[in-house]
C-alpha atoms as a PDB file:
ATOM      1  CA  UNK A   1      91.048  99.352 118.569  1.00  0.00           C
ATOM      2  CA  UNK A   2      87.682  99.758 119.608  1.00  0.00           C
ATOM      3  CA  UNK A   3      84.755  99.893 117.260  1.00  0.00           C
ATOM      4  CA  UNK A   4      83.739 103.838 118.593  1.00  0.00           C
ATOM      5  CA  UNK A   5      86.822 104.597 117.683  1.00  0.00           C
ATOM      6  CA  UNK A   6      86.585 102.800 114.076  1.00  0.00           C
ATOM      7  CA  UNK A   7      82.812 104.055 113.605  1.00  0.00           C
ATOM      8  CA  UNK A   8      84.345 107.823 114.386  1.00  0.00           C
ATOM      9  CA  UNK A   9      87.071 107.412 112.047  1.00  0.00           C
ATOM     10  CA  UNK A  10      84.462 105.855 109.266  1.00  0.00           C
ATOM     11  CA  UNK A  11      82.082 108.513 110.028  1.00  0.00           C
ATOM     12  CA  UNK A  12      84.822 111.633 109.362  1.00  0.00           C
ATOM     13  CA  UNK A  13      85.713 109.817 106.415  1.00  0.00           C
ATOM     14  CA  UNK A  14      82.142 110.390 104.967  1.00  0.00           C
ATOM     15  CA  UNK A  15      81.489 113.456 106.083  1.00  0.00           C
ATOM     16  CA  UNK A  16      84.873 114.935 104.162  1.00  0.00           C
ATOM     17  CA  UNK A  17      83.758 113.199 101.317  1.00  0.00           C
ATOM     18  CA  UNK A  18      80.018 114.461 101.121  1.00  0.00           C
ATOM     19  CA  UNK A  19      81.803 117.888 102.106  1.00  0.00           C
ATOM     20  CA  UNK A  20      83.908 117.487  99.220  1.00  0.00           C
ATOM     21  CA  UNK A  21      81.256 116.336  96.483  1.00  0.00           C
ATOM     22  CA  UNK A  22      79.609 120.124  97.099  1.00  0.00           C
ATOM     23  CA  UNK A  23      83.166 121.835  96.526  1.00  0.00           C
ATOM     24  CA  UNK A  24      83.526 119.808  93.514  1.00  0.00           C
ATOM     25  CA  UNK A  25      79.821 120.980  92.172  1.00  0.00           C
ATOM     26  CA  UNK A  26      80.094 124.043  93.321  1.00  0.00           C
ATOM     27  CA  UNK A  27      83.076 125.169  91.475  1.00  0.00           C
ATOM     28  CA  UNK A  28      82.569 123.613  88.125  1.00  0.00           C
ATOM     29  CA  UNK A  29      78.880 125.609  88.175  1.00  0.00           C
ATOM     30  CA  UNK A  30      80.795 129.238  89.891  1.00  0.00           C
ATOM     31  CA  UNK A  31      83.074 129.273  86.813  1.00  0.00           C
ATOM     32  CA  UNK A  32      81.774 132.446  84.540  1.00  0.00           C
ATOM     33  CA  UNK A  33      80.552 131.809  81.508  1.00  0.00           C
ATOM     34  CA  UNK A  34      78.516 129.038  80.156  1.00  0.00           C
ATOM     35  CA  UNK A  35      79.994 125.674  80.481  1.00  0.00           C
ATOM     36  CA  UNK A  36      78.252 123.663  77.506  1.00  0.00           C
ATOM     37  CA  UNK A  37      79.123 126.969  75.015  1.00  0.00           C
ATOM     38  CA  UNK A  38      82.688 126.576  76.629  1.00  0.00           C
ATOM     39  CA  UNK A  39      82.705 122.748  75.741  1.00  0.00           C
ATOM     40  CA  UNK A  40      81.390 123.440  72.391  1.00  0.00           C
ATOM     41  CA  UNK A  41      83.737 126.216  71.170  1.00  0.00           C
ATOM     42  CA  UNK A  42      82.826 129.014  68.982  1.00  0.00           C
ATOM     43  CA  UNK A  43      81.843 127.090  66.517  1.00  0.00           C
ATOM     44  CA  UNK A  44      78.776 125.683  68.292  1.00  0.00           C
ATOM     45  CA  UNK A  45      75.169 126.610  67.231  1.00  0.00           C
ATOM     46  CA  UNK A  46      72.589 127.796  69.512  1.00  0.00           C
ATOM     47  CA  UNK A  47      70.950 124.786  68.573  1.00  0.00           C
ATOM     48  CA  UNK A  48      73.580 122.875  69.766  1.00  0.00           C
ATOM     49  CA  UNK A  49      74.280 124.831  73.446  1.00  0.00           C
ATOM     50  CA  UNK A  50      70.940 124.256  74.420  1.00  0.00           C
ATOM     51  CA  UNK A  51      70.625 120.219  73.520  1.00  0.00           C
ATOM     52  CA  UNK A  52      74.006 120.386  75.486  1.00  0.00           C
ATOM     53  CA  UNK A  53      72.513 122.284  78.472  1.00  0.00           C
ATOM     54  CA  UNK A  54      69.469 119.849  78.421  1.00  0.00           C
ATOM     55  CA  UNK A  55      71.792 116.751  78.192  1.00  0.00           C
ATOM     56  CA  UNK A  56      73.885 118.530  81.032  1.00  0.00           C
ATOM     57  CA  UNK A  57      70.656 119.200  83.210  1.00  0.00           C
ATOM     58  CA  UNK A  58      72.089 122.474  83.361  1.00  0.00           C
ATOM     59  CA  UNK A  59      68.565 124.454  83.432  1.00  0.00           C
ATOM     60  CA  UNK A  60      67.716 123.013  86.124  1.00  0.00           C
ATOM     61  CA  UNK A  61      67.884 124.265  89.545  1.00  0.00           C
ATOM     62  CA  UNK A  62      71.013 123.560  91.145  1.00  0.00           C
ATOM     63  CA  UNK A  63      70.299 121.805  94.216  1.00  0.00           C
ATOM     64  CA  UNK A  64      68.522 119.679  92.034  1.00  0.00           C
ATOM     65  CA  UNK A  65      71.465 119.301  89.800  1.00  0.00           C
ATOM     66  CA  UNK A  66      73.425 118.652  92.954  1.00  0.00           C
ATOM     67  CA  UNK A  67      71.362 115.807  93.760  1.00  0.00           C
ATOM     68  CA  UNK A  68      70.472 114.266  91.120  1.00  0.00           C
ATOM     69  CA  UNK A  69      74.749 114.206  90.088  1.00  0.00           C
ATOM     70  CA  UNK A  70      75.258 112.842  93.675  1.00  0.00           C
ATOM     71  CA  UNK A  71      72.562 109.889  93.468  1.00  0.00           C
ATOM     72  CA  UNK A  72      74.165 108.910  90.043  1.00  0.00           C
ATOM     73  CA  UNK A  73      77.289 109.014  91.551  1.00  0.00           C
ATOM     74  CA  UNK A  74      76.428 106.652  94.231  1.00  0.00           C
ATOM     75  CA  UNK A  75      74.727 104.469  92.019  1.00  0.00           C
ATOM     76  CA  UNK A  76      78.767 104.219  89.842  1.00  0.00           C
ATOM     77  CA  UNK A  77      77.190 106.353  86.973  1.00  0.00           C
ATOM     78  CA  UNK A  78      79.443 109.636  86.840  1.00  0.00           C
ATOM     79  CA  UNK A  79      77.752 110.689  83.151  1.00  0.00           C
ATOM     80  CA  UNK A  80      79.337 110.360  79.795  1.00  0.00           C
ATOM     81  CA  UNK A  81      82.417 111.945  78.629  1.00  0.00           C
ATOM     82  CA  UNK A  82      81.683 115.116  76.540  1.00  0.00           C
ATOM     83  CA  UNK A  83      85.472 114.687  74.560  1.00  0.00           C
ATOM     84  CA  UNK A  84      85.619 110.602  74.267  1.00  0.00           C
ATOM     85  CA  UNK A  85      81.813 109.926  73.958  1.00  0.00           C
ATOM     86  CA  UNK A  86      82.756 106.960  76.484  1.00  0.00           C
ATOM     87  CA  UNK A  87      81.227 106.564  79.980  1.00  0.00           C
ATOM     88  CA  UNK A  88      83.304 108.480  82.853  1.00  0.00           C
ATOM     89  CA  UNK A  89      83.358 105.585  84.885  1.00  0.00           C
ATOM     90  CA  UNK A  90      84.717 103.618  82.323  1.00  0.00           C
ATOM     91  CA  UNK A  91      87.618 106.159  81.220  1.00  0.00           C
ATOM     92  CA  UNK A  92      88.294 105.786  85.097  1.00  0.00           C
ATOM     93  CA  UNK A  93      88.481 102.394  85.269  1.00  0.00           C
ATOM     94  CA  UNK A  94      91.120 102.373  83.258  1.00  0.00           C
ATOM     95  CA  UNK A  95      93.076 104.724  84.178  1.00  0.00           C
ATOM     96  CA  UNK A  96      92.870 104.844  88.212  1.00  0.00           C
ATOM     97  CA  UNK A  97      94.733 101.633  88.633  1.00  0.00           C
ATOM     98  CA  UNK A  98      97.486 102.721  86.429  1.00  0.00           C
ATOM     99  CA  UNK A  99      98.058 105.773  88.770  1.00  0.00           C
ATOM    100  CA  UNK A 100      97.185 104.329  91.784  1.00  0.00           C
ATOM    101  CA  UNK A 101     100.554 101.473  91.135  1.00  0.00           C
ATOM    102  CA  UNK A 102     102.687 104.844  90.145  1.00  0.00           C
ATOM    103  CA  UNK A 103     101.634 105.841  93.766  1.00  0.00           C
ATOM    104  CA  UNK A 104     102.418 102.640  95.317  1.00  0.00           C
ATOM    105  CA  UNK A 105     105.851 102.737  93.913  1.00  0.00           C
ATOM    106  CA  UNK A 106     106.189 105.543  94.460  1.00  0.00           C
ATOM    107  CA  UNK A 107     105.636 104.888  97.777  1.00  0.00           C
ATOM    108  CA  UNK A 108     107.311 101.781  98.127  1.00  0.00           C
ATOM    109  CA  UNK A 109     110.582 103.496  96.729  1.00  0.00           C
ATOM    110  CA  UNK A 110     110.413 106.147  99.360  1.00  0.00           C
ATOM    111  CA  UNK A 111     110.197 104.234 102.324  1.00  0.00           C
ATOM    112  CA  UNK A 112     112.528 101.483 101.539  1.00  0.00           C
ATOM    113  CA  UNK A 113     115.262 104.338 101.193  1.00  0.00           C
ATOM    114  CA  UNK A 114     114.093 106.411 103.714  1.00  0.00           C
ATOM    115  CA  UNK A 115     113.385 104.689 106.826  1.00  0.00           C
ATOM    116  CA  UNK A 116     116.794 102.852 106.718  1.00  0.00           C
ATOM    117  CA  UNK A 117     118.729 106.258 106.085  1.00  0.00           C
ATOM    118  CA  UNK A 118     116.860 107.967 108.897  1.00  0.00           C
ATOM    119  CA  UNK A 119     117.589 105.005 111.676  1.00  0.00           C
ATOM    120  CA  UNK A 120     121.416 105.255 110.504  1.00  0.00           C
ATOM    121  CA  UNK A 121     121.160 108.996 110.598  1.00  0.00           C
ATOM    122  CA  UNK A 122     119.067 109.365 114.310  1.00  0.00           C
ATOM    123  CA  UNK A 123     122.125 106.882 115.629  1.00  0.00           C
ATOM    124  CA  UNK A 124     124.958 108.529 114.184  1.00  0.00           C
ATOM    125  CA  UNK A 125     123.487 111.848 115.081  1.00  0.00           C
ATOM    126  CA  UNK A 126     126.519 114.568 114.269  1.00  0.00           C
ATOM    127  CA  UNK A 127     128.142 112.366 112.403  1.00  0.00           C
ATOM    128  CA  UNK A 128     129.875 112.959 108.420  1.00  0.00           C
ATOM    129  CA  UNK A 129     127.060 109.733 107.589  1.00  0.00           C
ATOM    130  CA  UNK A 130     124.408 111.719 109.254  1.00  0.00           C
ATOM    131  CA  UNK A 131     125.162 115.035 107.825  1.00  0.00           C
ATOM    132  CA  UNK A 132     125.452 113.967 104.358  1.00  0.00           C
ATOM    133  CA  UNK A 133     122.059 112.072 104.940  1.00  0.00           C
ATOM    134  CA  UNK A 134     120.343 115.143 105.628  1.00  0.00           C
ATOM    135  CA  UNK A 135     121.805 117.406 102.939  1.00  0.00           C
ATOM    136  CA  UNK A 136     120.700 114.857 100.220  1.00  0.00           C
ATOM    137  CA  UNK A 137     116.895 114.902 101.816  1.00  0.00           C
ATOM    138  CA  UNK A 138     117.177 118.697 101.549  1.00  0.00           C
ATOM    139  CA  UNK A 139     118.039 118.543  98.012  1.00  0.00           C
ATOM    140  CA  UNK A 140     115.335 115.777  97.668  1.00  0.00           C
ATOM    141  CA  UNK A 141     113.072 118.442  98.833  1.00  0.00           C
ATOM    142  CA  UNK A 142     113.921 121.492  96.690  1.00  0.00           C
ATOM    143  CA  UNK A 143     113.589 118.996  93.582  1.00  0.00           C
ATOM    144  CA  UNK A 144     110.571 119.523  91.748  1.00  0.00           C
ATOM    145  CA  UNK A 145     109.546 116.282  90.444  1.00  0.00           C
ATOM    146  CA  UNK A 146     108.953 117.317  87.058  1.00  0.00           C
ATOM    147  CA  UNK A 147     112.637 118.532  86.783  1.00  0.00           C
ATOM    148  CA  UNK A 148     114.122 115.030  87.969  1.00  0.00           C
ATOM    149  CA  UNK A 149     112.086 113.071  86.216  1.00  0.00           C
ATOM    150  CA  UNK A 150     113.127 115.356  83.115  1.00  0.00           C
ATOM    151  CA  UNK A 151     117.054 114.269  84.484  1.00  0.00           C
ATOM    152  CA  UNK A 152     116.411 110.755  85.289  1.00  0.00           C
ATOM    153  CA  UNK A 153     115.086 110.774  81.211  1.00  0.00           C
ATOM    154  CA  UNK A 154     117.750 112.371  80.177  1.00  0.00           C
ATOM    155  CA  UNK A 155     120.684 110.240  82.100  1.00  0.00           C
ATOM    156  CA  UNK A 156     119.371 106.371  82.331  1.00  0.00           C
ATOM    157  CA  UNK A 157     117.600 107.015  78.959  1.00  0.00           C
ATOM    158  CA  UNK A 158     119.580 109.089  76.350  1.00  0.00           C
ATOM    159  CA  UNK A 159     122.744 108.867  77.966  1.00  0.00           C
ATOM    160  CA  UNK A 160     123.097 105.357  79.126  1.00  0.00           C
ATOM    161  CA  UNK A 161     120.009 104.197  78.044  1.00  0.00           C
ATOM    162  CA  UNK A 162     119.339 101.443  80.611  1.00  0.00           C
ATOM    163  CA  UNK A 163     116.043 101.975  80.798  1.00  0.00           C
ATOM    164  CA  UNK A 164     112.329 103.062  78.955  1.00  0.00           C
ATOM    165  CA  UNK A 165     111.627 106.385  79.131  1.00  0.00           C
ATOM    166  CA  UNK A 166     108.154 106.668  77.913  1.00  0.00           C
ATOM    167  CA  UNK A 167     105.154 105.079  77.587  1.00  0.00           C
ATOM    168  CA  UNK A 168     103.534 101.788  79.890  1.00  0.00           C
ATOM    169  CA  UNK A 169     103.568  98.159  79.807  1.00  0.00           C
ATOM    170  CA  UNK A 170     100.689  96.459  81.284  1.00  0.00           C
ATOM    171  CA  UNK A 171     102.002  93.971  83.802  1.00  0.00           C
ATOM    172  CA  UNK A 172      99.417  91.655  82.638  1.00  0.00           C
ATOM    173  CA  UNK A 173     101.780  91.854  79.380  1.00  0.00           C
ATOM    174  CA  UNK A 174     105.036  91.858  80.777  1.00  0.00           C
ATOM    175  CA  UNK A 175     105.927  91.772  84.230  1.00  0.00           C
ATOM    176  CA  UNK A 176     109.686  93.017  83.783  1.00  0.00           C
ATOM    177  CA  UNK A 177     108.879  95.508  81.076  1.00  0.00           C
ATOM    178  CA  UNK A 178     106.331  96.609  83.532  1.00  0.00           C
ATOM    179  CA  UNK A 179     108.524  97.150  86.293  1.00  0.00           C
ATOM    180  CA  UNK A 180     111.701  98.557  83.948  1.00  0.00           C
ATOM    181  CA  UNK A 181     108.833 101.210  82.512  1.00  0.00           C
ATOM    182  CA  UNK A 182     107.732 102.250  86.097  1.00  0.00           C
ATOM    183  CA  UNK A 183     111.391 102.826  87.601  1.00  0.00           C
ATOM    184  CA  UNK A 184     111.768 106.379  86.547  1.00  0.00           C
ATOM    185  CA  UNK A 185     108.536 107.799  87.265  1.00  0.00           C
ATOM    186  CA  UNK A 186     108.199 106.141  90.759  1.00  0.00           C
ATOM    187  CA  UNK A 187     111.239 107.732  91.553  1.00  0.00           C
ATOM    188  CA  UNK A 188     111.122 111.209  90.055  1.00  0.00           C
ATOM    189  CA  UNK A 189     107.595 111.075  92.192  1.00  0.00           C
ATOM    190  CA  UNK A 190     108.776 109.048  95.262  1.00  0.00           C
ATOM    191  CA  UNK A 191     112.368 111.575  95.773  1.00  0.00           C
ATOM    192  CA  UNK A 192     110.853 114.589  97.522  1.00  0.00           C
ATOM    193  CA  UNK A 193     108.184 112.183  99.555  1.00  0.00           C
ATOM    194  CA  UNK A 194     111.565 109.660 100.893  1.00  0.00           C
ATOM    195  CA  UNK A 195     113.372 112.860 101.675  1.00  0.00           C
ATOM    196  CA  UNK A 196     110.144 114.266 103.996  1.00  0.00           C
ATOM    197  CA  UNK A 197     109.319 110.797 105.187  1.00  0.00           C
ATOM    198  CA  UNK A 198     113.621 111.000 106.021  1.00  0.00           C
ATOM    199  CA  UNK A 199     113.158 113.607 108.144  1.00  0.00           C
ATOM    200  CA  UNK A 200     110.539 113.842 110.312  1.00  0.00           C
ATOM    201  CA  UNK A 201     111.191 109.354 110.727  1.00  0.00           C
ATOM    202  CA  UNK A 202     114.324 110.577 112.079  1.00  0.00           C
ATOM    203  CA  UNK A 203     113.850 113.813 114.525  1.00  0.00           C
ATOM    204  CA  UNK A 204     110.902 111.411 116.165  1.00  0.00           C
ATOM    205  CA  UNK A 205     113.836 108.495 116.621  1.00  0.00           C
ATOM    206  CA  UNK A 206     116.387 110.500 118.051  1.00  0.00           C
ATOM    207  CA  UNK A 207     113.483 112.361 120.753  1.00  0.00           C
ATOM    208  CA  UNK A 208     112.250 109.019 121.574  1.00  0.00           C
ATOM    209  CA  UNK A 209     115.486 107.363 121.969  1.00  0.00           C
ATOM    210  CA  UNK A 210     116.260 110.108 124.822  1.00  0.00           C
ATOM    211  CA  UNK A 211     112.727 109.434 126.518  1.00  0.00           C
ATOM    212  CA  UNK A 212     113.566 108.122 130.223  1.00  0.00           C
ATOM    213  CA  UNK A 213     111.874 104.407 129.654  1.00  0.00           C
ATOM    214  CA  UNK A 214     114.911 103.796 126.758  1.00  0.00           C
ATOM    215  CA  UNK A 215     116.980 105.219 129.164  1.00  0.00           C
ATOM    216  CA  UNK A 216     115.478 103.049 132.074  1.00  0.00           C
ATOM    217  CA  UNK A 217     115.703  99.918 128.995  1.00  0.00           C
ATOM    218  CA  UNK A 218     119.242 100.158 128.017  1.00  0.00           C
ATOM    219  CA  UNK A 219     120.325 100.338 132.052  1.00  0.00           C
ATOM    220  CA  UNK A 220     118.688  96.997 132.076  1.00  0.00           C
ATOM    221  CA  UNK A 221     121.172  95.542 129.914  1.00  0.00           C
ATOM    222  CA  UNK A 222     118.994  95.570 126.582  1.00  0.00           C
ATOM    223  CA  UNK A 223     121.372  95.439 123.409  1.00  0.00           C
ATOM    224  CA  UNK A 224     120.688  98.818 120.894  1.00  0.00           C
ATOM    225  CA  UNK A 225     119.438  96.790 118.115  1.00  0.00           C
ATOM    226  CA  UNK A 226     116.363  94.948 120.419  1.00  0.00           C
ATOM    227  CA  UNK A 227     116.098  98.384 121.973  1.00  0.00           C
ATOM    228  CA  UNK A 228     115.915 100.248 118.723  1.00  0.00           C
ATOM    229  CA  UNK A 229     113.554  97.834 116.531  1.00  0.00           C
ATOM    230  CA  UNK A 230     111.294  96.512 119.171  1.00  0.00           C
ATOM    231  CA  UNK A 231     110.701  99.367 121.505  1.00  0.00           C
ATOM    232  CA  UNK A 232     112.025 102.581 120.027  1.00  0.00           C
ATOM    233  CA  UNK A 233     111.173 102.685 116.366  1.00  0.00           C
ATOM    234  CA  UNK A 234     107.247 102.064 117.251  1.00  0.00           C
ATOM    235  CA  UNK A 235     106.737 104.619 118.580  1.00  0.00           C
ATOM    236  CA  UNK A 236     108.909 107.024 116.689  1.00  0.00           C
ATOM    237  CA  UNK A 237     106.917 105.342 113.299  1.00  0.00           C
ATOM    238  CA  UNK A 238     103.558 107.468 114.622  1.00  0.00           C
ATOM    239  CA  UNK A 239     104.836 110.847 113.369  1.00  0.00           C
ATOM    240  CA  UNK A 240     105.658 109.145 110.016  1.00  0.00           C
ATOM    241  CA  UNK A 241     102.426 107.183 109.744  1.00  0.00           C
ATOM    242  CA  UNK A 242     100.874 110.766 110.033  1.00  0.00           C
ATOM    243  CA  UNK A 243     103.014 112.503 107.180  1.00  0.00           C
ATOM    244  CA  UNK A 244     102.878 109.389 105.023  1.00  0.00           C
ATOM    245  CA  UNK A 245      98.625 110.035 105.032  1.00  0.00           C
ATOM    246  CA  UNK A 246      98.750 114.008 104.222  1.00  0.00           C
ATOM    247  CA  UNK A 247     101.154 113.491 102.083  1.00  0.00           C
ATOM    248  CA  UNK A 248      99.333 110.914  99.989  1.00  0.00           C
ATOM    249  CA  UNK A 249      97.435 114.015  98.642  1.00  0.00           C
ATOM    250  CA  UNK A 250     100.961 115.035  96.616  1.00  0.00           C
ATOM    251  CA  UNK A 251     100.910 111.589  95.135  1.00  0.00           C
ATOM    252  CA  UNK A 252      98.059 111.846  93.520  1.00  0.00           C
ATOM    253  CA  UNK A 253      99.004 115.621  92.533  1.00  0.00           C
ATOM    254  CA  UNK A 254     102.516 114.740  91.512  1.00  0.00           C
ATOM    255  CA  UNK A 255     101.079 111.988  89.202  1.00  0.00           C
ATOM    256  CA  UNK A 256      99.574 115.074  87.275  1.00  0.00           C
ATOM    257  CA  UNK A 257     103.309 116.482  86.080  1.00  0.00           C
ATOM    258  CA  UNK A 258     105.752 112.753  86.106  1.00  0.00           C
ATOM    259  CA  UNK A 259     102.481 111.182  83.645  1.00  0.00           C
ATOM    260  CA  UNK A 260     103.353 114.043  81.327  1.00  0.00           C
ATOM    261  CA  UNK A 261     106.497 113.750  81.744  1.00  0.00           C
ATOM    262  CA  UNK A 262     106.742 109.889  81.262  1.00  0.00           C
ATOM    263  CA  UNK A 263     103.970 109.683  78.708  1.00  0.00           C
ATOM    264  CA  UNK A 264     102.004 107.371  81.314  1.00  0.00           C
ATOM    265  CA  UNK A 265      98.244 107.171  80.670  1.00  0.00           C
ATOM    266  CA  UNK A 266      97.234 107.025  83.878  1.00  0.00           C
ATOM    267  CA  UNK A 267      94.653 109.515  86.161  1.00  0.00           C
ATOM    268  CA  UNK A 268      97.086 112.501  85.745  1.00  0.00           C
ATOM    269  CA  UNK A 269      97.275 112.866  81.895  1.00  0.00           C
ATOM    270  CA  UNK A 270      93.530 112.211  81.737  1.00  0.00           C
ATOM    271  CA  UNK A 271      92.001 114.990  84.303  1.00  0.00           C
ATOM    272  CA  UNK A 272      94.629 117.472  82.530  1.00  0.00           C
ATOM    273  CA  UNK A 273      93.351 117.073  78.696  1.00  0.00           C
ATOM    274  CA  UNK A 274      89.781 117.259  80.377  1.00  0.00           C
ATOM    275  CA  UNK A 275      90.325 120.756  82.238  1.00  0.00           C
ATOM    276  CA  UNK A 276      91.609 121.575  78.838  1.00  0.00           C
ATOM    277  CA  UNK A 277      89.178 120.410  76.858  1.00  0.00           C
ATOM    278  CA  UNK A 278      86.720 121.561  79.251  1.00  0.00           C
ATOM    279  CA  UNK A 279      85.084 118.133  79.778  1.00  0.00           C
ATOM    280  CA  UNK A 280      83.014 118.945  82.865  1.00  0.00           C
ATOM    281  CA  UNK A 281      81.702 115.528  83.559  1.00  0.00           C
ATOM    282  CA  UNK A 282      85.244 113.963  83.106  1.00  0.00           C
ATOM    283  CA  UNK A 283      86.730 116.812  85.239  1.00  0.00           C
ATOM    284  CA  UNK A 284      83.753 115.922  88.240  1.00  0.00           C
ATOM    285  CA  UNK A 285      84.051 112.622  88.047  1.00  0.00           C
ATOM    286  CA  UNK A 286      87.842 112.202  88.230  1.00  0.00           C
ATOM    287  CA  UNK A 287      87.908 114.935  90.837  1.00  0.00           C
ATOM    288  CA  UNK A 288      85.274 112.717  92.897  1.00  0.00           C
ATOM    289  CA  UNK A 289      87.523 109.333  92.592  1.00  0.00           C
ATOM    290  CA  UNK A 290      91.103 111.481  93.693  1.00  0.00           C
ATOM    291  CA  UNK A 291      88.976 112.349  96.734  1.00  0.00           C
ATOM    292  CA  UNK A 292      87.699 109.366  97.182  1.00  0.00           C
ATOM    293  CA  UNK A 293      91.109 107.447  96.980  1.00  0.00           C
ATOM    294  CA  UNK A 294      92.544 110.443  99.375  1.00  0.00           C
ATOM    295  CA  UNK A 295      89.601 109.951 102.012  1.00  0.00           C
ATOM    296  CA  UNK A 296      90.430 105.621 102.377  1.00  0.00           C
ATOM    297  CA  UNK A 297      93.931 106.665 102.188  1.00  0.00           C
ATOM    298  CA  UNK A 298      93.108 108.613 105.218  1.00  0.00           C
ATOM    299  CA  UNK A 299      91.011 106.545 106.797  1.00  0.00           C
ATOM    300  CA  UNK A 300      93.608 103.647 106.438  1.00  0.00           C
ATOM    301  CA  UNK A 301      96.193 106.095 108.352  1.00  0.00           C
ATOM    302  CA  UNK A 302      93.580 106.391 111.159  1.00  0.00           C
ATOM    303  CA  UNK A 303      93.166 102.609 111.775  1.00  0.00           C
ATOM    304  CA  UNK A 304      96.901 102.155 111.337  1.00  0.00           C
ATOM    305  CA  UNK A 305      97.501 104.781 114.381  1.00  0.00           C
ATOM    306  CA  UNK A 306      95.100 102.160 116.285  1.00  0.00           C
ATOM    307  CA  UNK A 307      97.300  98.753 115.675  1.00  0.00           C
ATOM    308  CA  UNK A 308     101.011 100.779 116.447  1.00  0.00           C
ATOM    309  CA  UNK A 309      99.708 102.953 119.238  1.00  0.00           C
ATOM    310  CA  UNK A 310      96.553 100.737 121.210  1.00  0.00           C
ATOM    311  CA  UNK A 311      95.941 103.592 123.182  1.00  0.00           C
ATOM    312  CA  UNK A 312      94.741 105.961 120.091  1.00  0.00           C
ATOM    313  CA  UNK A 313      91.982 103.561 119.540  1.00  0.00           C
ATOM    314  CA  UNK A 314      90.881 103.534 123.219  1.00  0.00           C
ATOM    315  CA  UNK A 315      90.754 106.512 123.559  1.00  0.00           C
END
């Protein structure tokens, strides 16, 4: 990987993200109506709108609004928190990591069962193992999330009751409570992600195992499992790398509905009760971070292409 290459994917990065700061002002400011009388209710005074709207900056102009939200931004200062009287960046603090280890189990659990389905699917193409393989990554994908995780509560915690069904353990408090808390929700979110990851891992293996230098490979007397692991599943990993990265967006959407679901105080539950309450600096700010986390997420993707393929980052 050469450092254009990096410096091109670094500089996309930042350009989606300042691209995606004015979406995020702009639509909070294009809702109708007037957002500190929405915050306040009906029962708030005139008095009380307007020391809002000053507060807010809201009489100002709005490029100035713009920039002055985007230099405090910068600067880790996303306002104060209209419902919790608590700084946003706070509130975020503590609730980002909790959401962002949902995602990585999440994660975790998806590829660990579905790169090792989709190799023994791809090589016993047409076979009872393969067709059953892909019929439970099609019902992985009609699933919603919400619904399973409603089942997975409903089987491992009412019926057998193996396992906590609500709530969170810091693993700072408990390491195995921790991980026995976060089973359910990492796979009601992780289910429909293993079964696309399933997929589209396995169409790439079984075109790149017909390529003509495996071909040329296993004429030379290579075994299938050096041919498979060392030459064939690197390259076929490059279409999975990609869907892994756009679908890292759903993660951090599908967090919204299982931390209902699970009672997890994490990102999800938060940015919900603030588009409720109408907390427009909570909303921004944890809009900003989820796009944020989605751009390095990205970016990470990018620079992974580089180390599997060379030639992506010499190009």
């Amino acid at each position: 990987m050469n450092l254009r290459y990096f410096v091109e994917r670094l500089g996309w990065a930042a350009f989606v993200l300042f691209g995606s700061t004015i979406v995020i002002f702009a639509i909070l400011h294009v809702i109708p109506g007037d957002p500190a009388r929405a915050m306040l209710g009906p029962e708030g005074t005139p008095e009380a709108v307007a020391k809002l709207r000053e507060q807010l900056g809201l009489d100002d102009p709005l490029v100035h609004q713009y920039l002055l939200w985007l230099g405090r931004a910068i600067q880790g200062d996303l306002g104060r928190s209209i419902l919790l009287s608590q700084s946003v960046a706070s509130l975020l603090g503590e609730r980002l990591p909790i959401t962002l280890l949902l995602g990585l189990y999440a994660l975790s659990f998806a590829v660990l069962i579905a790169i090792p389905v989709s190799v023994i699917s791809a090589t016993r193409r047409g076979t009872a193992i393969d067709y059953g393989g892909r019929f439970v990554a099609l019902i992985g994908l009609a699933m919603p999330s919400f619904w399973l995780g409603l089942m997975l509560v409903l089987l491992f915690g009412v019926v057998l009751q193996w396992l906590p069904v609500f709530g969170y353990v810091s693993p700072r408090q408990s390491a195995v409570d921790h991980v026995r808390h976060m089973i359910l929700p990492a796979a009601a979110l992780g289910s429909a992600y293993a079964a696309m990851i399933m997929e589209t891992t396995r169409n790439s293996l079984i075109e790149v195992l017909h390529q003509d230098y495996v071909r040329t490979a296993r004429a030379g007397g290579l075994t299938e499992t050096l041919l498979l692991y060392k030459y064939a599943m690197r390259n076929a990993l490059i279409p999975t790398i990609t869907v892994i990265g756009i679908q890292i967006g759903y993660l951090m959407s599908g967090a919204l509905v299982v931390e209902s679901v699970f009672a997890i105080p994490g990102m999800g539950r938060l940015l919900v009760n603030a588009v409720l309450s109408r907390d427009y600096p909570l909303v921004q700010g944890a809009m900003l971070v989820t796009v944020l986390v989605f751009s390095i997420a990205n970016l990470c993707v990018d620079l992974l292409y580089a180390v599997i393929d060379p030639r992506v980052g010499k190009a």
